[in-house]
PDB file of N, CA and C in Angstrom:
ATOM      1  N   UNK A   1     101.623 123.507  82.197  1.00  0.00           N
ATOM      2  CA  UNK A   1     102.933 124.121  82.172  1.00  0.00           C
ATOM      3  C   UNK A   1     103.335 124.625  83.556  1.00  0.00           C
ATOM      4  N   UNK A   2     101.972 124.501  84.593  1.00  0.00           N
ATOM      5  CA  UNK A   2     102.732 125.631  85.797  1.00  0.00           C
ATOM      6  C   UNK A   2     103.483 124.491  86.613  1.00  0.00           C
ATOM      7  N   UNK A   3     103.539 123.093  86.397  1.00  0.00           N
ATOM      8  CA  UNK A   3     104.418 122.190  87.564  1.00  0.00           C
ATOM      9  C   UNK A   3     105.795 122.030  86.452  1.00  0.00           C
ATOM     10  N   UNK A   4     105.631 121.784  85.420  1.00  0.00           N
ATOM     11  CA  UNK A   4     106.962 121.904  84.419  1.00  0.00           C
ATOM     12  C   UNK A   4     107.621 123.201  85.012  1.00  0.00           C
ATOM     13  N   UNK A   5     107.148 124.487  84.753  1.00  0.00           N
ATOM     14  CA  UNK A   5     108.199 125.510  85.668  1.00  0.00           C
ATOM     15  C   UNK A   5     108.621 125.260  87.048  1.00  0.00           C
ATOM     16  N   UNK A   6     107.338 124.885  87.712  1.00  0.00           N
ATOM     17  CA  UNK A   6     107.933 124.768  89.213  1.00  0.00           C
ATOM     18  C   UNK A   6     109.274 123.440  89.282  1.00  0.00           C
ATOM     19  N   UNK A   7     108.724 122.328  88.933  1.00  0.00           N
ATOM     20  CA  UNK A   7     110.115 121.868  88.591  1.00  0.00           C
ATOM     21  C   UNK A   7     111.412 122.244  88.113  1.00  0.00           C
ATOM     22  N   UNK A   8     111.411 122.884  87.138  1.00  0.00           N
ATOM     23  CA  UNK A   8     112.387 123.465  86.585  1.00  0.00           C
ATOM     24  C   UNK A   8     113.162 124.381  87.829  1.00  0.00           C
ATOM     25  N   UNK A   9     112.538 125.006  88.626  1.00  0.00           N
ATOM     26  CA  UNK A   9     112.754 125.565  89.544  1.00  0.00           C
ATOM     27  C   UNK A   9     113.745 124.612  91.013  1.00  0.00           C
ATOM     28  N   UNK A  10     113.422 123.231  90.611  1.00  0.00           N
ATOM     29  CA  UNK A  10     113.852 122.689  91.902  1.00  0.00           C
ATOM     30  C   UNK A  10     115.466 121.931  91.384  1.00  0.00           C
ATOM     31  N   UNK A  11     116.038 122.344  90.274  1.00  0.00           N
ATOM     32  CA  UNK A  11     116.939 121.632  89.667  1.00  0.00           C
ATOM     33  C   UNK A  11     117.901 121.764  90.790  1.00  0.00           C
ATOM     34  N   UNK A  12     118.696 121.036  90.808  1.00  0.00           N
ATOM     35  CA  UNK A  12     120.228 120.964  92.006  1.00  0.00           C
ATOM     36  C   UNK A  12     119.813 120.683  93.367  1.00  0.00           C
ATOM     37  N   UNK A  13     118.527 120.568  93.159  1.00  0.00           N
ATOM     38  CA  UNK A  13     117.915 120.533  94.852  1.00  0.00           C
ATOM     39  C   UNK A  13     117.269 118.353  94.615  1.00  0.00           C
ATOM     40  N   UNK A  14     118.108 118.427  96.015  1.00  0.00           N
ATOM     41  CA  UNK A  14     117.514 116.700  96.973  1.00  0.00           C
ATOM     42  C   UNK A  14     115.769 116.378  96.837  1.00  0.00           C
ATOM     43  N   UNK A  15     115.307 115.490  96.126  1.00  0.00           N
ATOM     44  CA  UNK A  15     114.483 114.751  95.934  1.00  0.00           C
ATOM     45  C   UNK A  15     113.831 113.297  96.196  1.00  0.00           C
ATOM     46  N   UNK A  16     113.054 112.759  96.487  1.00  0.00           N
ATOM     47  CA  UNK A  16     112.191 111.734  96.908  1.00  0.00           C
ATOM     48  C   UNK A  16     111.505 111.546  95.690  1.00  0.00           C
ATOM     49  N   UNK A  17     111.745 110.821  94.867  1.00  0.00           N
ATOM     50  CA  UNK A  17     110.375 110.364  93.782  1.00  0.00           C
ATOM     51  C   UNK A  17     109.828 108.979  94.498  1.00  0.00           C
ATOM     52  N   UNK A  18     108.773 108.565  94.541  1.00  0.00           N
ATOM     53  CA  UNK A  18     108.104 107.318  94.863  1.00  0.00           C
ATOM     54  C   UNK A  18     107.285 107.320  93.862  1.00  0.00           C
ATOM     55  N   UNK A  19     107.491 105.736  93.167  1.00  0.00           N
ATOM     56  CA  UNK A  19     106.968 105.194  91.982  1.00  0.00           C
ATOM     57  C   UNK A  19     105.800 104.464  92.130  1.00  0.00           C
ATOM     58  N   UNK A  20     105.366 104.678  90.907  1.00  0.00           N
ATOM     59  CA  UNK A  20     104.241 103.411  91.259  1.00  0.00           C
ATOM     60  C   UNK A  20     103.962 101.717  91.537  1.00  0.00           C
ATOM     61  N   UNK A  21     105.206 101.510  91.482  1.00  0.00           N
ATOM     62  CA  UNK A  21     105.866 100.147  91.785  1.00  0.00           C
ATOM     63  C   UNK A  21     106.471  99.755  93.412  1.00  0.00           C
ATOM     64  N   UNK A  22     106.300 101.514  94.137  1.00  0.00           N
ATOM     65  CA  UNK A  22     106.527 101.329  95.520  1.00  0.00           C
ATOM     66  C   UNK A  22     107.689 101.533  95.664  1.00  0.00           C
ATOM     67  N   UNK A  23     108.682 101.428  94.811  1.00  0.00           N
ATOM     68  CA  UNK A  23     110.297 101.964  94.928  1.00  0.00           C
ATOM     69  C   UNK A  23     110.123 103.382  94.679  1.00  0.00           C
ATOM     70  N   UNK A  24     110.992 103.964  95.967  1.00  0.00           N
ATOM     71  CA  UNK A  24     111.392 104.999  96.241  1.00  0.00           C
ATOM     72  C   UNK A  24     113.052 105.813  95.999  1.00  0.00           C
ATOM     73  N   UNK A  25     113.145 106.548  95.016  1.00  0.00           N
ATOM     74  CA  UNK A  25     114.474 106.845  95.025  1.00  0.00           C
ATOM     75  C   UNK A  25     115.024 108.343  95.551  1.00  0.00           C
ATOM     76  N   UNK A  26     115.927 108.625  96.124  1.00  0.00           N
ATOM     77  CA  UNK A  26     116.288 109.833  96.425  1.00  0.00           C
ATOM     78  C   UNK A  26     117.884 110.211  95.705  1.00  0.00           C
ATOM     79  N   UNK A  27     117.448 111.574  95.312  1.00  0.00           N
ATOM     80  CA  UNK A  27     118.681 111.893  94.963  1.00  0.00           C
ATOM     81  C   UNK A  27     118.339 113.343  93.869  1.00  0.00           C
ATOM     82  N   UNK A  28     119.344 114.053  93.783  1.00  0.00           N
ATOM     83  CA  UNK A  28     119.957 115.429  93.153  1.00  0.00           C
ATOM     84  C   UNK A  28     118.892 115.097  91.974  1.00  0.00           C
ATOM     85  N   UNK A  29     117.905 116.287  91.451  1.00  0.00           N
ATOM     86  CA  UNK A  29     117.156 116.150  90.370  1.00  0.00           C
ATOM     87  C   UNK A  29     118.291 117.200  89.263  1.00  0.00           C
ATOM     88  N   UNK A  30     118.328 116.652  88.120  1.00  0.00           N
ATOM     89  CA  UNK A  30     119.456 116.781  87.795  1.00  0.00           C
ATOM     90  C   UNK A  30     118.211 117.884  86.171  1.00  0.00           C
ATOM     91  N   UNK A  31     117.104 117.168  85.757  1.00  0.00           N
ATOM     92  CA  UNK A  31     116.487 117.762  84.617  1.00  0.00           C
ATOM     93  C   UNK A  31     115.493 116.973  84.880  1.00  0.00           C
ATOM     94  N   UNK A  32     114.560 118.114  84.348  1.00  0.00           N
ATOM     95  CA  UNK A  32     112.705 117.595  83.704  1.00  0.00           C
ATOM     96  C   UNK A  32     112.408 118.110  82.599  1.00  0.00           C
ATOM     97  N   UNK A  33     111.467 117.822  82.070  1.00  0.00           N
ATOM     98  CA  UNK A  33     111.283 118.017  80.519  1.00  0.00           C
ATOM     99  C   UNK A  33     109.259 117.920  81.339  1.00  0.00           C
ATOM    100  N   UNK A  34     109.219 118.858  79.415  1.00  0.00           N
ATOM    101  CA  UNK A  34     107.304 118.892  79.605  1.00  0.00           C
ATOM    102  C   UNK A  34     106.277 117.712  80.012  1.00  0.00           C
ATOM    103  N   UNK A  35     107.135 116.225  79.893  1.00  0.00           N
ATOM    104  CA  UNK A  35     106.159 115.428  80.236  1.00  0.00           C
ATOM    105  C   UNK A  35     106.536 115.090  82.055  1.00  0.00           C
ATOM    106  N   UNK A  36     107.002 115.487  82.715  1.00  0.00           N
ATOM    107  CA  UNK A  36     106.927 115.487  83.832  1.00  0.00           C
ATOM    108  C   UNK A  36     108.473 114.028  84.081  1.00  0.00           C
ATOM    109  N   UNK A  37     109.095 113.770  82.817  1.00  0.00           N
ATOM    110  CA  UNK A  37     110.324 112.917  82.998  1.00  0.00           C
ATOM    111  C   UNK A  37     111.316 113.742  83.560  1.00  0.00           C
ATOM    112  N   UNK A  38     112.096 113.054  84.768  1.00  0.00           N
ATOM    113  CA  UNK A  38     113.025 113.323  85.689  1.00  0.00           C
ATOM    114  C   UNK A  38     114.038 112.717  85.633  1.00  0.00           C
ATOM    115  N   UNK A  39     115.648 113.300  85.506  1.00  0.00           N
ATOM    116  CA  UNK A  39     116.485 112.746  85.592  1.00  0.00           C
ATOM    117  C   UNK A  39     117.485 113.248  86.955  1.00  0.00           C
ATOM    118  N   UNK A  40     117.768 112.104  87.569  1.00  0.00           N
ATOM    119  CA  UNK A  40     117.940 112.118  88.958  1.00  0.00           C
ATOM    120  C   UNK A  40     119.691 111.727  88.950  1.00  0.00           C
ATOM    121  N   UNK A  41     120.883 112.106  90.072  1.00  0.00           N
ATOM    122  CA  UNK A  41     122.075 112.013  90.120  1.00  0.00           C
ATOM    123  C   UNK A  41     122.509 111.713  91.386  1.00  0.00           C
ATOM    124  N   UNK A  42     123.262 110.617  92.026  1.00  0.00           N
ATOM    125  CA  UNK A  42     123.792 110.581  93.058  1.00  0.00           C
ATOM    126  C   UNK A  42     122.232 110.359  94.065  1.00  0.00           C
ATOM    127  N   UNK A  43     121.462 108.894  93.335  1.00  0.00           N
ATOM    128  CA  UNK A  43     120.599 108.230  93.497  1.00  0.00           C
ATOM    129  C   UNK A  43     120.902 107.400  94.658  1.00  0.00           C
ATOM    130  N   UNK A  44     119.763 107.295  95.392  1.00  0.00           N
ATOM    131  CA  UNK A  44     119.855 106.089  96.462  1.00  0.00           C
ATOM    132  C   UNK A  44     118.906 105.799  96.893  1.00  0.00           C
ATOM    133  N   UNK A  45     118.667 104.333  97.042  1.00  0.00           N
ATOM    134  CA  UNK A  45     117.259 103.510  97.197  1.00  0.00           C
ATOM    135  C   UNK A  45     116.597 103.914  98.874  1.00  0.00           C
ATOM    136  N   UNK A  46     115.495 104.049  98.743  1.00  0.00           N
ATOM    137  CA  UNK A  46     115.526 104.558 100.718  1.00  0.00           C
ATOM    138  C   UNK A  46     115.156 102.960 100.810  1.00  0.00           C
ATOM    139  N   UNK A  47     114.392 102.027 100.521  1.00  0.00           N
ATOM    140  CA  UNK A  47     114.606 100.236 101.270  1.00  0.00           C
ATOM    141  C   UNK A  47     115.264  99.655 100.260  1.00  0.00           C
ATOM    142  N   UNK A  48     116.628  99.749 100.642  1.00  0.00           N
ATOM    143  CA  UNK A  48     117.631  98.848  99.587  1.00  0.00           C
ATOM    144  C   UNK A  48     117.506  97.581  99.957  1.00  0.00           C
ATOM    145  N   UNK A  49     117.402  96.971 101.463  1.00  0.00           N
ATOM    146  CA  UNK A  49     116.788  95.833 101.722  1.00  0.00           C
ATOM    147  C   UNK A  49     116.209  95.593 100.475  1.00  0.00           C
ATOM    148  N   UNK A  50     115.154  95.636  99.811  1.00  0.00           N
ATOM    149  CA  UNK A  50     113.889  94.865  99.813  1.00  0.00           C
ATOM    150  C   UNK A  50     113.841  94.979  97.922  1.00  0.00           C
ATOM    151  N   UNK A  51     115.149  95.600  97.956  1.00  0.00           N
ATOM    152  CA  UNK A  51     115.419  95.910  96.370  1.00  0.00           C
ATOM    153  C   UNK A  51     116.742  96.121  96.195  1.00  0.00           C
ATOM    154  N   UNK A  52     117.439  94.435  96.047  1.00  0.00           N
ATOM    155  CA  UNK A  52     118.591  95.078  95.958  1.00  0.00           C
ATOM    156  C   UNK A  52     119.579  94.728  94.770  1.00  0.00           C
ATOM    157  N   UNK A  53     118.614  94.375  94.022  1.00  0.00           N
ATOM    158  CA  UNK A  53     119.137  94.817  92.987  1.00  0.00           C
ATOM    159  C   UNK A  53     119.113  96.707  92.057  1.00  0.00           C
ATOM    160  N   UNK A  54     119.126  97.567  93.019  1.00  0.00           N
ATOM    161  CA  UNK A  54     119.378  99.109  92.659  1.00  0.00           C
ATOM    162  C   UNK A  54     120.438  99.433  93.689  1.00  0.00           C
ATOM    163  N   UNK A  55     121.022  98.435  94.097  1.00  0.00           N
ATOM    164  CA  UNK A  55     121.950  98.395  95.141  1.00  0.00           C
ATOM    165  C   UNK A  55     123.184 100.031  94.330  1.00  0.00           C
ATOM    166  N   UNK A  56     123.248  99.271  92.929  1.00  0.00           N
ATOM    167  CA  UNK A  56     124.236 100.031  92.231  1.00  0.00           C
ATOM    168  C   UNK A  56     124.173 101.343  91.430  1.00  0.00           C
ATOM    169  N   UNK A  57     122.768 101.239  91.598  1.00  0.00           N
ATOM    170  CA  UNK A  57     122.503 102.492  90.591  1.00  0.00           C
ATOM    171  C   UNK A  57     122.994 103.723  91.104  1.00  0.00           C
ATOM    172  N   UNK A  58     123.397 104.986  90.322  1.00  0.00           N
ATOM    173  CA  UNK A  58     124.457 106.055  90.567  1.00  0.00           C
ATOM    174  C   UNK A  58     123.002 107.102  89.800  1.00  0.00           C
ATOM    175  N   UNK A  59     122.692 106.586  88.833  1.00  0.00           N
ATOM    176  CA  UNK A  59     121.891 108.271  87.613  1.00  0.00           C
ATOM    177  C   UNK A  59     120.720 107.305  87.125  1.00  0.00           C
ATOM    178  N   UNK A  60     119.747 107.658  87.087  1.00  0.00           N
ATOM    179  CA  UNK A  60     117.960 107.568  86.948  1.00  0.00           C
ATOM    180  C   UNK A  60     117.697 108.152  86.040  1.00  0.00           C
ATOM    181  N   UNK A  61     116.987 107.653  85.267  1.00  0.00           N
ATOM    182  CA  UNK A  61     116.034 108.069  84.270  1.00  0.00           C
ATOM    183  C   UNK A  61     114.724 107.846  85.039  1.00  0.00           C
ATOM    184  N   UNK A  62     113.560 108.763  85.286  1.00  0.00           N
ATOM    185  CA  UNK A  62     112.366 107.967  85.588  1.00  0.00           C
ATOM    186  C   UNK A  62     111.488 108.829  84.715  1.00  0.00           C
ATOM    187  N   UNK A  63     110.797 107.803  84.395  1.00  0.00           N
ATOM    188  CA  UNK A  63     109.625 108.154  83.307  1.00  0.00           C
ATOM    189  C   UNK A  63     107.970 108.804  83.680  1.00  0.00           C
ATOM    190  N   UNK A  64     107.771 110.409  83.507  1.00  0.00           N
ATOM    191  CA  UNK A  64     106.838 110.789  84.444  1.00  0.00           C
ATOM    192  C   UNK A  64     105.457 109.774  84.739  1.00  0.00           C
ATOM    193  N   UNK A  65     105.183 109.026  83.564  1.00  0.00           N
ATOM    194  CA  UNK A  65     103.634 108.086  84.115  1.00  0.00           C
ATOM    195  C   UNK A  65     103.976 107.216  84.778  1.00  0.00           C
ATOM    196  N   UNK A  66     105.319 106.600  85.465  1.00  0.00           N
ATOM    197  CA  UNK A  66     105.530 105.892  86.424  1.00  0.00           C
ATOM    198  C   UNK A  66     105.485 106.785  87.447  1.00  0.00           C
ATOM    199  N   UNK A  67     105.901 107.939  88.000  1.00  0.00           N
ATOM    200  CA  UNK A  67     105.612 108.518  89.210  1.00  0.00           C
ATOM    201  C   UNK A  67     104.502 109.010  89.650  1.00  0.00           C
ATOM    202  N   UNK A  68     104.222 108.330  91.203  1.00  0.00           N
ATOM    203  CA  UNK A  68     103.395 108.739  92.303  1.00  0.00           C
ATOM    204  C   UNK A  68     103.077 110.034  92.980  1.00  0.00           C
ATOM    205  N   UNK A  69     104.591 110.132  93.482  1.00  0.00           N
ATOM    206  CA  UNK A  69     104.656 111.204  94.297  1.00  0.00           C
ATOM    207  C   UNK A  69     106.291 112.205  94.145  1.00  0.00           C
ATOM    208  N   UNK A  70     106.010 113.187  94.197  1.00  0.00           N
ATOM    209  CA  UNK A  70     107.658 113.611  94.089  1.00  0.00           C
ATOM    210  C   UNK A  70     107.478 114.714  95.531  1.00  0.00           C
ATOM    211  N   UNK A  71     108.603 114.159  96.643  1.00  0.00           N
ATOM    212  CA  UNK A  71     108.507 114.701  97.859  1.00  0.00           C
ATOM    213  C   UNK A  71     109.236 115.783  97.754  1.00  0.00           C
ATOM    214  N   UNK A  72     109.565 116.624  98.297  1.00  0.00           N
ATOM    215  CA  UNK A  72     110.650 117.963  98.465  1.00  0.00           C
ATOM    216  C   UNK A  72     110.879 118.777  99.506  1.00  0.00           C
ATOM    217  N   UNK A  73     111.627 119.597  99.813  1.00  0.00           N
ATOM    218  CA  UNK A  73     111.778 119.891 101.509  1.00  0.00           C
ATOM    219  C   UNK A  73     111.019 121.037 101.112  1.00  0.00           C
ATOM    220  N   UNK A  74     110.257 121.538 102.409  1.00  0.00           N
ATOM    221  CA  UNK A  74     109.417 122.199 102.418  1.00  0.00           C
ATOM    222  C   UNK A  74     109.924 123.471 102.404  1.00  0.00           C
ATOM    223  N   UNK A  75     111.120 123.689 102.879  1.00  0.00           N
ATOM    224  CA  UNK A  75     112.104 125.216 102.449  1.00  0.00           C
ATOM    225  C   UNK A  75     112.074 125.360 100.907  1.00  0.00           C
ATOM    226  N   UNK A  76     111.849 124.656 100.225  1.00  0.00           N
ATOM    227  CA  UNK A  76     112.521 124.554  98.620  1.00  0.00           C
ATOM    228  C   UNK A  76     110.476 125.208  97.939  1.00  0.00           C
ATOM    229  N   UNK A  77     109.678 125.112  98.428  1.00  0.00           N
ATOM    230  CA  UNK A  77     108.303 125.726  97.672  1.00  0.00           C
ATOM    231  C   UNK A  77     108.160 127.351  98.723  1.00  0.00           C
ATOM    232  N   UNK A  78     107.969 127.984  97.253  1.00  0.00           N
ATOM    233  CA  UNK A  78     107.515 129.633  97.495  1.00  0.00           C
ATOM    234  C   UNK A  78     106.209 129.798  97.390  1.00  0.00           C
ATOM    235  N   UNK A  79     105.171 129.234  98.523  1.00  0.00           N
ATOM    236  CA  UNK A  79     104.224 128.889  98.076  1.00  0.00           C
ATOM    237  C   UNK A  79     103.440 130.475  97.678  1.00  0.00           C
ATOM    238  N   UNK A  80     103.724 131.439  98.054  1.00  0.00           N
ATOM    239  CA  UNK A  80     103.038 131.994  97.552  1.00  0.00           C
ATOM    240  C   UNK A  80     103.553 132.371  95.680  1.00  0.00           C
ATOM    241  N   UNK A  81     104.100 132.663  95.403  1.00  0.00           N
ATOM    242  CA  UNK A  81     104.574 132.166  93.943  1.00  0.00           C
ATOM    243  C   UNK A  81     103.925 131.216  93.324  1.00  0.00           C
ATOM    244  N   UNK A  82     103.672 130.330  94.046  1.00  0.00           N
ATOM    245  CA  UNK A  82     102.942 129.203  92.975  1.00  0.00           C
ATOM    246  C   UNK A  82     101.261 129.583  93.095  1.00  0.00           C
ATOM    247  N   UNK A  83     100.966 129.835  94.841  1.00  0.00           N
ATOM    248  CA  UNK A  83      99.501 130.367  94.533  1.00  0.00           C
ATOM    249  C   UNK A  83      99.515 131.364  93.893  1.00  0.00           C
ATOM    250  N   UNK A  84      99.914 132.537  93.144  1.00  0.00           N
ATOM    251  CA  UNK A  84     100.034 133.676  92.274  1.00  0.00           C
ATOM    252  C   UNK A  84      99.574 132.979  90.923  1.00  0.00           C
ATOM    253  N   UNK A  85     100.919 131.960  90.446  1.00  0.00           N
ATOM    254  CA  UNK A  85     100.620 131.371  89.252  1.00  0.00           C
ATOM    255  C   UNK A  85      99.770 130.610  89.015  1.00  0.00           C
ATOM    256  N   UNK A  86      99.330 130.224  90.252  1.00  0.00           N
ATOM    257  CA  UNK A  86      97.891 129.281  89.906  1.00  0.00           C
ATOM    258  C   UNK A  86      96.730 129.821  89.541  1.00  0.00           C
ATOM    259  N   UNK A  87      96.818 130.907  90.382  1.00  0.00           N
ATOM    260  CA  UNK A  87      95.860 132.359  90.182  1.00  0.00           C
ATOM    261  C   UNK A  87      95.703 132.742  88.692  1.00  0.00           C
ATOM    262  N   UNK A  88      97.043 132.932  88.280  1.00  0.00           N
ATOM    263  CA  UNK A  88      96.514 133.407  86.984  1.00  0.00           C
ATOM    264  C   UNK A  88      96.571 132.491  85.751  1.00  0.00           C
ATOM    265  N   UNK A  89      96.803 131.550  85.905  1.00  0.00           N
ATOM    266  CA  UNK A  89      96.479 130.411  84.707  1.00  0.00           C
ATOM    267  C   UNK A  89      94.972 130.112  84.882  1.00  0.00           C
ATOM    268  N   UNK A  90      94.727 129.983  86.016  1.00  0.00           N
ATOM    269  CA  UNK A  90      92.934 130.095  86.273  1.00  0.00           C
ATOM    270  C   UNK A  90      91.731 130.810  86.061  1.00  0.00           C
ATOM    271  N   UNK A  91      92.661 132.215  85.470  1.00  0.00           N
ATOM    272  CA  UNK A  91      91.816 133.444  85.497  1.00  0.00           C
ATOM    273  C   UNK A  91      90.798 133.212  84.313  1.00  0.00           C
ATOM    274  N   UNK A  92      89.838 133.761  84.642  1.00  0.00           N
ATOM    275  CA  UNK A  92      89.152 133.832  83.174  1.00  0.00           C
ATOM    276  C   UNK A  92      89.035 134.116  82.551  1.00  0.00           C
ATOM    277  N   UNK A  93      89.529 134.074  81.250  1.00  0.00           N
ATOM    278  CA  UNK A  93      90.486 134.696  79.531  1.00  0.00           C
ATOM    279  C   UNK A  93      89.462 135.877  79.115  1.00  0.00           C
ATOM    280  N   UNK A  94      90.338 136.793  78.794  1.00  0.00           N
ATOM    281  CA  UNK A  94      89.256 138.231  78.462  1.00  0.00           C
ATOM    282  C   UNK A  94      88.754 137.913  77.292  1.00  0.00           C
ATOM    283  N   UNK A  95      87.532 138.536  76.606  1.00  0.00           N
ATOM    284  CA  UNK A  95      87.477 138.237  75.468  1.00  0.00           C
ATOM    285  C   UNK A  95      87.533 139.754  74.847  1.00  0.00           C
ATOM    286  N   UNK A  96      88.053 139.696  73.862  1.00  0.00           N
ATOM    287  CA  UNK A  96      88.489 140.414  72.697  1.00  0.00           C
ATOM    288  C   UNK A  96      87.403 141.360  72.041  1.00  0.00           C
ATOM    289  N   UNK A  97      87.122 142.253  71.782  1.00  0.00           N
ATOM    290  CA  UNK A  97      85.830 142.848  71.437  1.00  0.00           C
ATOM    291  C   UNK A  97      86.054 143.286  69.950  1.00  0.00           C
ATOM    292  N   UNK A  98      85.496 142.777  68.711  1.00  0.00           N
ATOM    293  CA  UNK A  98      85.838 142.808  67.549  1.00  0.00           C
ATOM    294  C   UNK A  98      85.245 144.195  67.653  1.00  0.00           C
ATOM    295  N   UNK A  99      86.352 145.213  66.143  1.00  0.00           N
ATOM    296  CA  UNK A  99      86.003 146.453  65.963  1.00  0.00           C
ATOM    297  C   UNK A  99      85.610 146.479  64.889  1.00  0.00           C
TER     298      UNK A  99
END
């Protein structure tokens, strides 16, 4: 759940997904959902050369087990925020002391 929030966090903000097929798309992340699926707006191929048939595409669906990598500007992560939350999803669960 802690990259589903952090995503959630990057909505309206410029994106790089690179697929596992080697196509790269950029553009406005528009929504993500729990399985790591991204829907992307005002899309554009970075080697339209070499793929051009996405010459036209405008809005993306990409399906999270096709993605590689999802790039982001480095202004856009609070990294300490995320090391916090990493911190404590990691912690080690108290246990409960029956009375």
């Amino acid at each position: 759940m802690l990259f589903f929030s952090f995503f959630k966090t990057l909505i309206g903000k410029t994106v790089a997904v690179e697929l596992k097929n080697d196509v790269i798309l950029t553009g406005t992340l528009h929504s993500c959902d729990q399985y790591l699926n991204l829907k992307l707006s005002s899309v554009t191929v970075v080697n339209g050369d070499k793929y051009p048939q996405l010459g036209c595409l405008k809005n993306a669906f990409v399906r999270g087990s096709v993605v590689r990598y999802v790039q982001i500007p480095s202004g856009e992560v609070n990294t300490e925020l995320l090391e916090d939350a990493t911190r404590k999803e990691n912690a080690p669960k108290k246990r409960e002391v029956a009375k």
